[in-house]
N, C-alpha and C. Protein backbone atom coordinates (compact mmCIF):
# COMPACT_ATOMS: atom_id res chain seq x y z
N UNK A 1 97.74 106.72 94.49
CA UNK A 1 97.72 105.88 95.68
C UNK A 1 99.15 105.51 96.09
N UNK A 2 100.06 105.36 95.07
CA UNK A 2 101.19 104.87 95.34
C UNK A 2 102.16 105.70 96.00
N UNK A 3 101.67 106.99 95.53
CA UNK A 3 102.44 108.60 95.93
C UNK A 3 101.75 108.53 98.07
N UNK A 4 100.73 108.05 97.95
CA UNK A 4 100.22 108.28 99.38
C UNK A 4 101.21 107.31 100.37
N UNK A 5 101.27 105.90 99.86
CA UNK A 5 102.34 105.09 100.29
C UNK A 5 103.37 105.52 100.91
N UNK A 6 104.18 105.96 100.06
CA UNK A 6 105.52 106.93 99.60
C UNK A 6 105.97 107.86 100.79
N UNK A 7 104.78 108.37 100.77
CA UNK A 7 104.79 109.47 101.94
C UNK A 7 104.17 109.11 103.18
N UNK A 8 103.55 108.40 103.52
CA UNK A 8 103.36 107.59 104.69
C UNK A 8 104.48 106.77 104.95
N UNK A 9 105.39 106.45 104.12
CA UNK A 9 106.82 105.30 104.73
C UNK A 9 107.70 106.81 105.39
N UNK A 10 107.44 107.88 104.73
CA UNK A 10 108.39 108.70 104.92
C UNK A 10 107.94 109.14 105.90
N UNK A 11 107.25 109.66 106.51
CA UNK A 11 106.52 110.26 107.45
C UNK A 11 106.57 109.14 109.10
N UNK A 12 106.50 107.81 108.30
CA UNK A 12 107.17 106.67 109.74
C UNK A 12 108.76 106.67 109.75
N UNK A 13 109.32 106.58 108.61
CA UNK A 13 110.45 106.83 109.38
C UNK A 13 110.83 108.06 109.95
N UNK A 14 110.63 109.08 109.71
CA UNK A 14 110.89 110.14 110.40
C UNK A 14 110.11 110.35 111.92
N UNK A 15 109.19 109.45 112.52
CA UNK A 15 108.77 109.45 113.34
C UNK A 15 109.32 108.51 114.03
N UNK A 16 110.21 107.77 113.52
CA UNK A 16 110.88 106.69 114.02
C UNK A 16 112.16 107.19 114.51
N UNK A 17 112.64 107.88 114.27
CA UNK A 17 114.11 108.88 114.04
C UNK A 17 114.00 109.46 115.17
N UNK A 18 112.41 110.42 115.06
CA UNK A 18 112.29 111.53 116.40
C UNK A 18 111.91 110.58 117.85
N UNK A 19 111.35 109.45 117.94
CA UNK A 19 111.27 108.48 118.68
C UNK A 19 112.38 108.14 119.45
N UNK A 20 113.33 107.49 118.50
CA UNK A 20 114.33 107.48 119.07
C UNK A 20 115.49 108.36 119.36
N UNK A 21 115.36 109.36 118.77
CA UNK A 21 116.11 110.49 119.37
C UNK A 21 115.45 110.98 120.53
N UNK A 22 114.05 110.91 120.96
CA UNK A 22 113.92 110.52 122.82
C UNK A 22 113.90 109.97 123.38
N UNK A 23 114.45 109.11 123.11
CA UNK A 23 114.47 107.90 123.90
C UNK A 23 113.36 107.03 123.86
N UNK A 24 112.50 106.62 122.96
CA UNK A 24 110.83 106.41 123.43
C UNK A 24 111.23 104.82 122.22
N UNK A 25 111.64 104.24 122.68
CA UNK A 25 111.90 102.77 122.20
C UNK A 25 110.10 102.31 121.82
N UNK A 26 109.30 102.37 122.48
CA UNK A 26 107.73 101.75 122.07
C UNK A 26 107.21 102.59 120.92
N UNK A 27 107.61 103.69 120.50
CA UNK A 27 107.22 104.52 119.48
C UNK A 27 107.82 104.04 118.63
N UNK A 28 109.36 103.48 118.46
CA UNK A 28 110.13 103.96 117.24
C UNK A 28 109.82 102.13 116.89
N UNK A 29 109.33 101.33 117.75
CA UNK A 29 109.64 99.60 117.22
C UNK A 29 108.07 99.51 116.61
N UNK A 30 107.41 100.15 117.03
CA UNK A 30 106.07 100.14 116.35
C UNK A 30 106.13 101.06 115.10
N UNK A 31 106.84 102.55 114.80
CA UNK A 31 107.20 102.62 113.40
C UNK A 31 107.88 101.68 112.78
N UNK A 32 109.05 101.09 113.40
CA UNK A 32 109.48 99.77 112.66
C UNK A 32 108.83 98.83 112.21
N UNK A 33 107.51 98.53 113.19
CA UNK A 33 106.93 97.32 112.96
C UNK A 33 105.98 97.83 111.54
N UNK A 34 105.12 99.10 111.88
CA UNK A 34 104.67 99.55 110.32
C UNK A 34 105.47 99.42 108.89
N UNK A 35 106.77 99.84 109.45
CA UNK A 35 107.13 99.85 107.92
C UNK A 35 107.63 98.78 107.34
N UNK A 36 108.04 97.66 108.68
CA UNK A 36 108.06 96.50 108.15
C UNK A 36 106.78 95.98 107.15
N UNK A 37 105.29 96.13 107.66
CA UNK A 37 104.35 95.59 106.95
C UNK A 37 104.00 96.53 105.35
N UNK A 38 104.78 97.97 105.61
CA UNK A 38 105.05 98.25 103.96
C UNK A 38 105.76 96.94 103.12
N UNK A 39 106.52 96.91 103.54
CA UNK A 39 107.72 96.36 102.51
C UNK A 39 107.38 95.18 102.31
N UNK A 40 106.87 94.21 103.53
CA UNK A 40 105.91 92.88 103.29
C UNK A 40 105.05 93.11 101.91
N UNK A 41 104.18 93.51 102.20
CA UNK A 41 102.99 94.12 100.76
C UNK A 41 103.51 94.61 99.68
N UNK A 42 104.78 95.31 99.76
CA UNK A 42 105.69 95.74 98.12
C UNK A 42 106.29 94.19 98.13
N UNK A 43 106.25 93.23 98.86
CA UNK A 43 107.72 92.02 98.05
C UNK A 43 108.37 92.25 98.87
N UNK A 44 108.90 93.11 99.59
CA UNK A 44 110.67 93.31 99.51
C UNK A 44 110.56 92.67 100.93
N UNK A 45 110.72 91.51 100.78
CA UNK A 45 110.92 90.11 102.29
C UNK A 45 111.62 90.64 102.94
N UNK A 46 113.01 91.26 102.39
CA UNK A 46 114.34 90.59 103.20
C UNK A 46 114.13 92.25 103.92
N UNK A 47 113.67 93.06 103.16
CA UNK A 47 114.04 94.56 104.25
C UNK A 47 112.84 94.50 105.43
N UNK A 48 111.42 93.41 105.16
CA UNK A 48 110.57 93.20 105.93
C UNK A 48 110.99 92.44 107.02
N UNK A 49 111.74 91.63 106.29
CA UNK A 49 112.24 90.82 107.63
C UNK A 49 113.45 91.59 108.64
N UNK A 50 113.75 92.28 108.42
CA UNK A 50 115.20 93.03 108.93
C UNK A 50 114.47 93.70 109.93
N UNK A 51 113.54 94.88 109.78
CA UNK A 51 112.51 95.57 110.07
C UNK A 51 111.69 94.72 111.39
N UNK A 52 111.32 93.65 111.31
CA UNK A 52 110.59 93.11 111.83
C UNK A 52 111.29 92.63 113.30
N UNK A 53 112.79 92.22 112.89
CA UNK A 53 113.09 91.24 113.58
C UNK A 53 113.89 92.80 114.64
N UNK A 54 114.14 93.65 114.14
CA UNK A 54 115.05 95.10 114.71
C UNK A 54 113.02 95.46 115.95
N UNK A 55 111.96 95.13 115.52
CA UNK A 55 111.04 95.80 116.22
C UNK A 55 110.58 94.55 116.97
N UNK A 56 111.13 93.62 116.61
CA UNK A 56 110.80 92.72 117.94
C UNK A 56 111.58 92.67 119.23
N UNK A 57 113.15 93.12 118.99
CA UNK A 57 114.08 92.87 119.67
C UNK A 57 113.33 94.34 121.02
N UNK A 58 112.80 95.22 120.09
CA UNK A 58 112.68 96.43 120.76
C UNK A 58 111.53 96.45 121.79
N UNK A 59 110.69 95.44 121.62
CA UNK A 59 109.29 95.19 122.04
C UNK A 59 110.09 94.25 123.42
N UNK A 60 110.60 93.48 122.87
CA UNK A 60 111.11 92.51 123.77
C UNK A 60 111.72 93.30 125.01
N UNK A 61 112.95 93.96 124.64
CA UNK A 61 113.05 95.27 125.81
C UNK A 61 112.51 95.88 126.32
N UNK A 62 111.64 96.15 126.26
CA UNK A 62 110.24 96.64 127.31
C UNK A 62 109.47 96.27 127.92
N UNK A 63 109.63 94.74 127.41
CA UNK A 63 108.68 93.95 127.83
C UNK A 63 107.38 93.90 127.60
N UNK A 64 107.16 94.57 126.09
CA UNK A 64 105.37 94.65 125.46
C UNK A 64 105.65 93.27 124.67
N UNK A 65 105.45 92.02 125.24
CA UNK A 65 105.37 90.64 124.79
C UNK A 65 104.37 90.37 123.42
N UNK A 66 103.21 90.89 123.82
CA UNK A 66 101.83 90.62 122.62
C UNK A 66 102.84 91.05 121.45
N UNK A 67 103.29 92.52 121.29
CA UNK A 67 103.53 93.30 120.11
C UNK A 67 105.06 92.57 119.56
N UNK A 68 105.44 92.09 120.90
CA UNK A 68 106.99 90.72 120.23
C UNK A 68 106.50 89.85 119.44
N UNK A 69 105.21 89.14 120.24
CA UNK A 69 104.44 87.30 119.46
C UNK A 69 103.91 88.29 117.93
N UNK A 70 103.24 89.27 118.12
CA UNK A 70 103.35 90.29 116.35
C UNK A 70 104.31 89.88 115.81
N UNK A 71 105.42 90.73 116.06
CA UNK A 71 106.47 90.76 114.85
C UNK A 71 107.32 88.82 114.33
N UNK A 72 106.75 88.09 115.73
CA UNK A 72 107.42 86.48 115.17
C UNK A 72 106.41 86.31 114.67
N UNK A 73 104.95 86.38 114.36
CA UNK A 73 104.38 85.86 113.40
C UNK A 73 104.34 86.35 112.35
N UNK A 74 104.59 87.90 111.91
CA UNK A 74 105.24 88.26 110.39
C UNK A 74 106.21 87.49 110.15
N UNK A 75 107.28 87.48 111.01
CA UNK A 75 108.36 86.63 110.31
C UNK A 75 107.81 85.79 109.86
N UNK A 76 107.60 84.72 110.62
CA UNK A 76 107.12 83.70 110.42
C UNK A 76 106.41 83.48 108.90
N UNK A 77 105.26 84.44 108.45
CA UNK A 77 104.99 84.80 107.37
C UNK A 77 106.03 84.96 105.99
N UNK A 78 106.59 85.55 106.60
CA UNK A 78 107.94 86.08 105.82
C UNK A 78 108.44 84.21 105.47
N UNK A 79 109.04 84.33 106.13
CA UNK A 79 110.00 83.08 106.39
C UNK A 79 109.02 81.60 105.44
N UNK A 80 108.20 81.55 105.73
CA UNK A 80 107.24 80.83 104.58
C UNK A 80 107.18 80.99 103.33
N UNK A 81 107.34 82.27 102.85
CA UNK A 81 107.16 82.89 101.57
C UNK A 81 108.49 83.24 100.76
N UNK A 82 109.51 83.26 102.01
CA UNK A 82 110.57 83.62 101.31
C UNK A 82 111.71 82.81 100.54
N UNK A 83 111.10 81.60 100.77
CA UNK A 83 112.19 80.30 99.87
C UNK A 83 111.41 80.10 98.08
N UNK A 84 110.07 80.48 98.31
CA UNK A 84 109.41 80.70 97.56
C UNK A 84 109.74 81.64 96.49
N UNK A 85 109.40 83.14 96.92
CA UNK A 85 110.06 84.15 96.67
C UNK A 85 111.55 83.87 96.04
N UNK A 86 112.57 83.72 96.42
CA UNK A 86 113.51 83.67 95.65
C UNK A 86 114.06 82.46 94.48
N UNK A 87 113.31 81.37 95.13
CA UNK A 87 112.99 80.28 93.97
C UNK A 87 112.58 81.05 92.45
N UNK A 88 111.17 81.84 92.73
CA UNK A 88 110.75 82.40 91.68
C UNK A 88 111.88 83.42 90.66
N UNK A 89 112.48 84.12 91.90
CA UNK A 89 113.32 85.36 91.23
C UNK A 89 114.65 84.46 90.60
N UNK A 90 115.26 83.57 90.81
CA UNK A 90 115.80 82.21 90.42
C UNK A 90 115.27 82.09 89.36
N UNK A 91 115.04 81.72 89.04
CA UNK A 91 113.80 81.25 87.77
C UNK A 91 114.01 82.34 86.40
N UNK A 92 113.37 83.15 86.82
CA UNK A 92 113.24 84.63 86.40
C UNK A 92 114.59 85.02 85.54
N UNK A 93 115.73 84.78 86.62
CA UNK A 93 117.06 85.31 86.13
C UNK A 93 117.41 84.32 85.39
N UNK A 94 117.24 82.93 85.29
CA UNK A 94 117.73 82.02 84.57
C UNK A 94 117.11 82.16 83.16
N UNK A 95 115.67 82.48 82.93
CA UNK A 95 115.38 82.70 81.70
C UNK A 95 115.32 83.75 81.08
N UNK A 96 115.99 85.13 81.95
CA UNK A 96 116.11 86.45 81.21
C UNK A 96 117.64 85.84 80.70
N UNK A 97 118.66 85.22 80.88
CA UNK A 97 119.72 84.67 80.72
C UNK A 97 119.66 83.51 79.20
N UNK A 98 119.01 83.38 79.04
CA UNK A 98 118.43 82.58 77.73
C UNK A 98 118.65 83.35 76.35
């Protein structure tokens, strides 16, 4: 299952690549916005949030508003979880340090 992942991130970014190598900004911020919600579901906040906030800016330029109020409520998600999140990894490093 994890191998299917793997190759579905790979397969959006490369569709994200050919997107924007035509110019097609609504293709490539909606692969962004997918692979943002990979990396949400692996943990990895901060590349979710990067992701998120790069496919809102892109939504916003086009003026597809709904798929902008999307990517601020991942953040938003994000942004809740993520003081959390590194509190924990904090933690973590202090007692592998023991």
């Amino acid at each position: 299952m994890l191998n299917q992942y793997e190759d579905a991130k790979l397969m959006l970014q490369q569709a994200r690549e050919q997107f924007e190598g035509v110019g097609d900004r609504q293709g490539a911020a909606h692969c962004l916005c997918s692979l943002g919600k990979f990396d949400h579901k692996e943990g990895h906040l901060i590349e979710a949030k990067a992701k998120f906030e790069k496919a809102k800016e892109g939504f916003e330029a086009i003026q597809m508003l709904p798929w902008a109020a999307h990517c601020i409520d991942r953040l938003q998600q994000i942004n809740d979880t993520l003081p959390v999140a590194e509190e924990n990894q904090a933690q973590s490093e202090e007692v592998g340090s023991l």
